[in-house]
Protein backbone atom coordinates (compact mmCIF):
# COMPACT_ATOMS: atom_id res chain seq x y z
CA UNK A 1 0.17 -23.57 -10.65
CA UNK A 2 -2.18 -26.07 -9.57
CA UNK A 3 -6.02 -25.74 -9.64
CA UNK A 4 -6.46 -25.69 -5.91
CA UNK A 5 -4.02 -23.26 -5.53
CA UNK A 6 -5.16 -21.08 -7.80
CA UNK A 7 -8.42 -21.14 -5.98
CA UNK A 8 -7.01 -20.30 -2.60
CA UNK A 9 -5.25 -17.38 -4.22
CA UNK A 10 -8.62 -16.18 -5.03
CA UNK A 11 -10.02 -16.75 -1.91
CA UNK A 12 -7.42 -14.80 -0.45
CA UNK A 13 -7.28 -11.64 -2.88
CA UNK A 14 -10.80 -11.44 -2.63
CA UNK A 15 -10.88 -11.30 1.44
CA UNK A 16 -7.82 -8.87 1.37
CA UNK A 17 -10.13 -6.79 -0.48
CA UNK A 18 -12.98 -6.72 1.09
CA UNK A 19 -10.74 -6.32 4.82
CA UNK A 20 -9.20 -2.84 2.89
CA UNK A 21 -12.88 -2.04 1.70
CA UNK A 22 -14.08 -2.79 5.07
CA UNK A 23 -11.39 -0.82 6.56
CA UNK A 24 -11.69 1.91 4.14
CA UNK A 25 -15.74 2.42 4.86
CA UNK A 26 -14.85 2.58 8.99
CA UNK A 27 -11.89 4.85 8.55
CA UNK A 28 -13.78 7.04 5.94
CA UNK A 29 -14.53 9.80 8.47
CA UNK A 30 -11.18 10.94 9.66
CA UNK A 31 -9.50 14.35 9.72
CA UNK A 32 -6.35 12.96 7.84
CA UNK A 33 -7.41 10.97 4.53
CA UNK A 34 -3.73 10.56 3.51
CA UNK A 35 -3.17 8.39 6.79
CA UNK A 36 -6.22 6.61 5.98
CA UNK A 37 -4.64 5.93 2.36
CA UNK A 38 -0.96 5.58 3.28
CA UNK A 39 -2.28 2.81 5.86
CA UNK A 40 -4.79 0.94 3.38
CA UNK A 41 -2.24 1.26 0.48
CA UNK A 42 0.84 -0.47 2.71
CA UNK A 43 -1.54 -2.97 3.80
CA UNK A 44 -2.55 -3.67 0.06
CA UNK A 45 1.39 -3.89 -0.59
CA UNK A 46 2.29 -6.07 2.19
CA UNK A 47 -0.94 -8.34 1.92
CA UNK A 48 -1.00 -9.01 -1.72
CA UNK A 49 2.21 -8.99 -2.99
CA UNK A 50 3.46 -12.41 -4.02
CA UNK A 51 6.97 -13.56 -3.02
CA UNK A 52 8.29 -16.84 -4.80
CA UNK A 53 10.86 -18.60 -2.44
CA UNK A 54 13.90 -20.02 -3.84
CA UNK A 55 13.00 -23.66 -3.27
CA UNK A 56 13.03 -25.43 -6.41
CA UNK A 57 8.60 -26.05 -7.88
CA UNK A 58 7.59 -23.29 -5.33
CA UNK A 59 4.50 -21.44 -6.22
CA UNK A 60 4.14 -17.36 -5.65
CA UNK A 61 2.48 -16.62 -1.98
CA UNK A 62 1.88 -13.65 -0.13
CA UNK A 63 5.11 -11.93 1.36
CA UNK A 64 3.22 -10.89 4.95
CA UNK A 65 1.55 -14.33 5.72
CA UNK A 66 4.79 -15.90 4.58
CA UNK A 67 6.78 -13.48 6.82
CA UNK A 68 4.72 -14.84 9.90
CA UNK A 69 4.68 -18.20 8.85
CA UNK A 70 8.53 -18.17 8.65
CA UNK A 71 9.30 -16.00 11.92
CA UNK A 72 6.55 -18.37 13.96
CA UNK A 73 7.52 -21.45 13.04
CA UNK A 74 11.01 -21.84 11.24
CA UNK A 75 13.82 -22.68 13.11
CA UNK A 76 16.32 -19.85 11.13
CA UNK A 77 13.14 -17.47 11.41
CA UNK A 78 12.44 -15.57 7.70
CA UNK A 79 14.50 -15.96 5.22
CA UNK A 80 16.10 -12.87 3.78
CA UNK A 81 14.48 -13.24 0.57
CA UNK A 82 11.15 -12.62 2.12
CA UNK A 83 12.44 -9.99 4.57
CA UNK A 84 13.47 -8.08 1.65
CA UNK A 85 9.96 -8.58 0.06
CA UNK A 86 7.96 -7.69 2.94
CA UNK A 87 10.43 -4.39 3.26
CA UNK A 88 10.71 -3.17 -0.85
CA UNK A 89 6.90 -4.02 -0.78
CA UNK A 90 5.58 -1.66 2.68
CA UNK A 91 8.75 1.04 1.13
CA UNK A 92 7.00 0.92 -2.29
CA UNK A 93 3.85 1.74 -1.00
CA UNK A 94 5.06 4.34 1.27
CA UNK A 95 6.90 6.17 -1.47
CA UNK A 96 4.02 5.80 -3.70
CA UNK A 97 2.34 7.71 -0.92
CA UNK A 98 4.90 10.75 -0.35
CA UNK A 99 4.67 11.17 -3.90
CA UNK A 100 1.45 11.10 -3.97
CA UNK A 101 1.17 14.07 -0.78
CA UNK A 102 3.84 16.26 -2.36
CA UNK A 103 2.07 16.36 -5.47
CA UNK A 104 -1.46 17.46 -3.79
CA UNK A 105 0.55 19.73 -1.90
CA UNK A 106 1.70 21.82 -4.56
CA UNK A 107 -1.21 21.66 -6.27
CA UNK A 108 -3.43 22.95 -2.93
CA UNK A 109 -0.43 25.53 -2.72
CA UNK A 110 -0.40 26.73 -6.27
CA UNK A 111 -4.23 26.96 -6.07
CA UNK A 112 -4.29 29.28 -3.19
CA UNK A 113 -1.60 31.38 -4.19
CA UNK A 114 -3.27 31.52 -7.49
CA UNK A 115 -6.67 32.27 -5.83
CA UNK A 116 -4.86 35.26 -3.89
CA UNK A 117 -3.58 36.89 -6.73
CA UNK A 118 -6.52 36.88 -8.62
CA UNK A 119 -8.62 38.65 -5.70
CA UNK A 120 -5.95 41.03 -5.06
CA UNK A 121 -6.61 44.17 -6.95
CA UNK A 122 -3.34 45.45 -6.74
CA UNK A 123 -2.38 42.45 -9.43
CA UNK A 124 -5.66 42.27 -11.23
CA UNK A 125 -5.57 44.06 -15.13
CA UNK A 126 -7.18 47.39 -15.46
């Protein structure tokens, strides 16, 4: 990878980042934080994941800029290769997220019902 593109990956991690930071901080307040992180986290996916295309010397890119690129100004529209990227990358990061909301569901469930028992004097040791 050449020098000059390794500095415009940089450039472009580092303003993906500060865009989720930025839209982390206004989005801080709401009711829902697992929206909040479910939308940040397949933003993350979708914006920094690389994709290599099957061109012979191609160089890694981002799937969701490379998405738009394709569908905007290719003839064919996206390739299927990056389809698939763009898709296994926004799935990824939604799975991560329902695992991540079952788990705190238990454990919010488990912690009341454990809470309930242990002020019920019915269950309480004598």
């Amino acid at each position: 990878m050449s020098e000059d593109f390794q500095l415009a990956w940089l450039v472009y991690t580092g303003s993906t980042l500060v865009l989720l930071a930025a839209g982390w901080w206004f989005m801080r307040n709401w009711r829902w934080s697992w929206l909040r992180r479910t939308l940040l986290l397949v933003l993350a996916g979708v914006l920094l994941l690389p994709v290599k295309i099957p061109v012979a010397e191609s160089v890694a890119m981002p799937v969701l800029p490379l998405y738009l690129y394709q569908v905007l100004f290719e003839e064919n529209g996206a390739a299927p290769e990056v389809t698939a990227n763009l898709v296994f990358a926004a799935g990824g990061a939604l799975a991560v997220m329902v695992v991540w909301g079952l788990v705190s569901l238990l454990s919010k469930f488990r912690r009341s019902r454990r809470r309930r028992f242990d002020e019920d004097p019915y269950f309480k040791e004598q």
